[in-house]
Protein backbone atom coordinates (compact mmCIF):
# COMPACT_ATOMS: atom_id res chain seq x y z
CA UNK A 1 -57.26 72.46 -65.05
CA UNK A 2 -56.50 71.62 -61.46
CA UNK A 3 -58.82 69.22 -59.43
CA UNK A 4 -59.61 70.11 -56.02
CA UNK A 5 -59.24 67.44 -53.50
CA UNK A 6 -62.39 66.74 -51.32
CA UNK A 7 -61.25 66.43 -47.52
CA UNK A 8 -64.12 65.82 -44.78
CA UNK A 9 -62.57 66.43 -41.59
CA UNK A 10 -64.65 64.72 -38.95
CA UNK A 11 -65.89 66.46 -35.66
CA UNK A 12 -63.22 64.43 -33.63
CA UNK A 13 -60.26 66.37 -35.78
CA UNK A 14 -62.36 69.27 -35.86
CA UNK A 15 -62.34 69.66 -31.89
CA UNK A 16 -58.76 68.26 -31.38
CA UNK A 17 -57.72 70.96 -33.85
CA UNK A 18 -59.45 73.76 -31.50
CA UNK A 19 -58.09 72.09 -28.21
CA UNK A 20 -54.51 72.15 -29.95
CA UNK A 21 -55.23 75.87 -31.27
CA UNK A 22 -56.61 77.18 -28.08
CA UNK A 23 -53.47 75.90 -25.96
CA UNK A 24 -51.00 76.99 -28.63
CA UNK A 25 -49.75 80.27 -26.88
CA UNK A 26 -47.31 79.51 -23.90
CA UNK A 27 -49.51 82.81 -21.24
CA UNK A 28 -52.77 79.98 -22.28
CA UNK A 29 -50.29 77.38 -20.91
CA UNK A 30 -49.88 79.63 -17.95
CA UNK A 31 -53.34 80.41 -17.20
CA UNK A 32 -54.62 76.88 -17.57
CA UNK A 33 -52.05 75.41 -14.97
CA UNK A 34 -52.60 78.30 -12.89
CA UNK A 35 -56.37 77.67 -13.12
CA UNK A 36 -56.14 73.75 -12.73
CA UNK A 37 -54.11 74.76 -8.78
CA UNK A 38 -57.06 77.11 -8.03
CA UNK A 39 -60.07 75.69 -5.89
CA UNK A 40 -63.16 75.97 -7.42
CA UNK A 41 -64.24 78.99 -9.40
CA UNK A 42 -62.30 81.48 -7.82
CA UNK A 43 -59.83 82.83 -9.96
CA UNK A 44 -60.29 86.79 -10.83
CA UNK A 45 -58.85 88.56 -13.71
CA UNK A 46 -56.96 90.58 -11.32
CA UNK A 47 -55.19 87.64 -10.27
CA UNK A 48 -54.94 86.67 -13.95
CA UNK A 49 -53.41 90.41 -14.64
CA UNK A 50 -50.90 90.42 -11.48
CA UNK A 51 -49.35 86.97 -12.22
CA UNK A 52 -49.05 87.51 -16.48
CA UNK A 53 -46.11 90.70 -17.38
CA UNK A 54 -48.86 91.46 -20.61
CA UNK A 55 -51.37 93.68 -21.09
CA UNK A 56 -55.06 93.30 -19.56
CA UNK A 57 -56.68 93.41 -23.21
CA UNK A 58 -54.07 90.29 -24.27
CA UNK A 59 -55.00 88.55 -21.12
CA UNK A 60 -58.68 89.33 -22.29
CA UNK A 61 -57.79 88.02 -25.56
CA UNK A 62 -56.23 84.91 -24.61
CA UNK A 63 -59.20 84.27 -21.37
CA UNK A 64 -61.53 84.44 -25.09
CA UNK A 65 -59.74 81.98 -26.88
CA UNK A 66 -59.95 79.39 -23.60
CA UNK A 67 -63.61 80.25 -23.60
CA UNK A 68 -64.10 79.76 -27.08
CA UNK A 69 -62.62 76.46 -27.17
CA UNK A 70 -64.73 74.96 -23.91
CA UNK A 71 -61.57 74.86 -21.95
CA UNK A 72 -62.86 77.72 -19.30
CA UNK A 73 -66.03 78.84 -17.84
CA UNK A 74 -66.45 82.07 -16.42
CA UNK A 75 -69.14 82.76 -13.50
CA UNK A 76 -70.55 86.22 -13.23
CA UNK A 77 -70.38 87.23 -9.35
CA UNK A 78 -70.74 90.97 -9.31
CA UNK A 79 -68.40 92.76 -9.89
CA UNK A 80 -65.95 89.74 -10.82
CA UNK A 81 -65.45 87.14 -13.18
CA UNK A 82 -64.34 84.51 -11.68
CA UNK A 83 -62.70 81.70 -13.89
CA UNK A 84 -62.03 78.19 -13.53
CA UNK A 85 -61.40 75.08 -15.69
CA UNK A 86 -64.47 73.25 -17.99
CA UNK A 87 -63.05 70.02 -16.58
CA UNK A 88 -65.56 68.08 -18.74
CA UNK A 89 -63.72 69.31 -21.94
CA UNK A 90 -60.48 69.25 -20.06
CA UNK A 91 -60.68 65.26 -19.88
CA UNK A 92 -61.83 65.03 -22.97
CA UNK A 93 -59.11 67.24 -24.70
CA UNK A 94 -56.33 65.04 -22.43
CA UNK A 95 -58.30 61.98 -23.69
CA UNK A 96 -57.89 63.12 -27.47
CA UNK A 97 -54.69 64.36 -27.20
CA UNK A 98 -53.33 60.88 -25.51
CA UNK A 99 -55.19 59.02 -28.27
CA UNK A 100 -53.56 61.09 -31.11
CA UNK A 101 -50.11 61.11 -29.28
CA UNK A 102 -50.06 57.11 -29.07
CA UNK A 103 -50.94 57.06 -32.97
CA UNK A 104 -48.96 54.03 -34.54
């Protein structure tokens, strides 16, 4: 009979996991710098769509995943979306990241 191995990950790993997921895609990489060079909240998914050679609904996809992870907000000014960076979670995910990286 095999013994299972308790692991508790803490919410520290947890959210440097979903950082690391979230930016795991190179078009995420894209957006994000493209994003961090645009004033403001005033990136559309057009311009999104006309930079990126992949399909709106991937775009959508990976927009989601940003989202999802607290990496991008997205303000509703009819009839755009207009995105930008969360650069609260930003710092922090550079902060983590820089942490983890300098591990010894």
């Amino acid at each position: 009979m095999a013994f299972l191995k308790s692991i508790s990950y803490t919410e520290h790993d947890i959210k440097l996991a979903r950082f690391a997921k979230a930016l795991g895609h190179p078009a995420r990489i894209v957006i994000m710098r493209h994003l961090a060079n645009t004033k403001k909240c005033s990136c559309c998914f057009s311009d999104l769509s006309n930079m990126l050679p992949i399909a709106n609904s991937t775009i959508s996809q990976h927009l989601t995943e940003l989202k999802n992870a607290g990496l991008i907000i997205g303000q509703i000014e009819p009839p755009y979306v207009k995105y930008c960076i969360n650069w609260e979670n930003w710092l922090l995910a550079k902060n983590m990241f820089n942490d983890f990286i300098n591990l010894e």
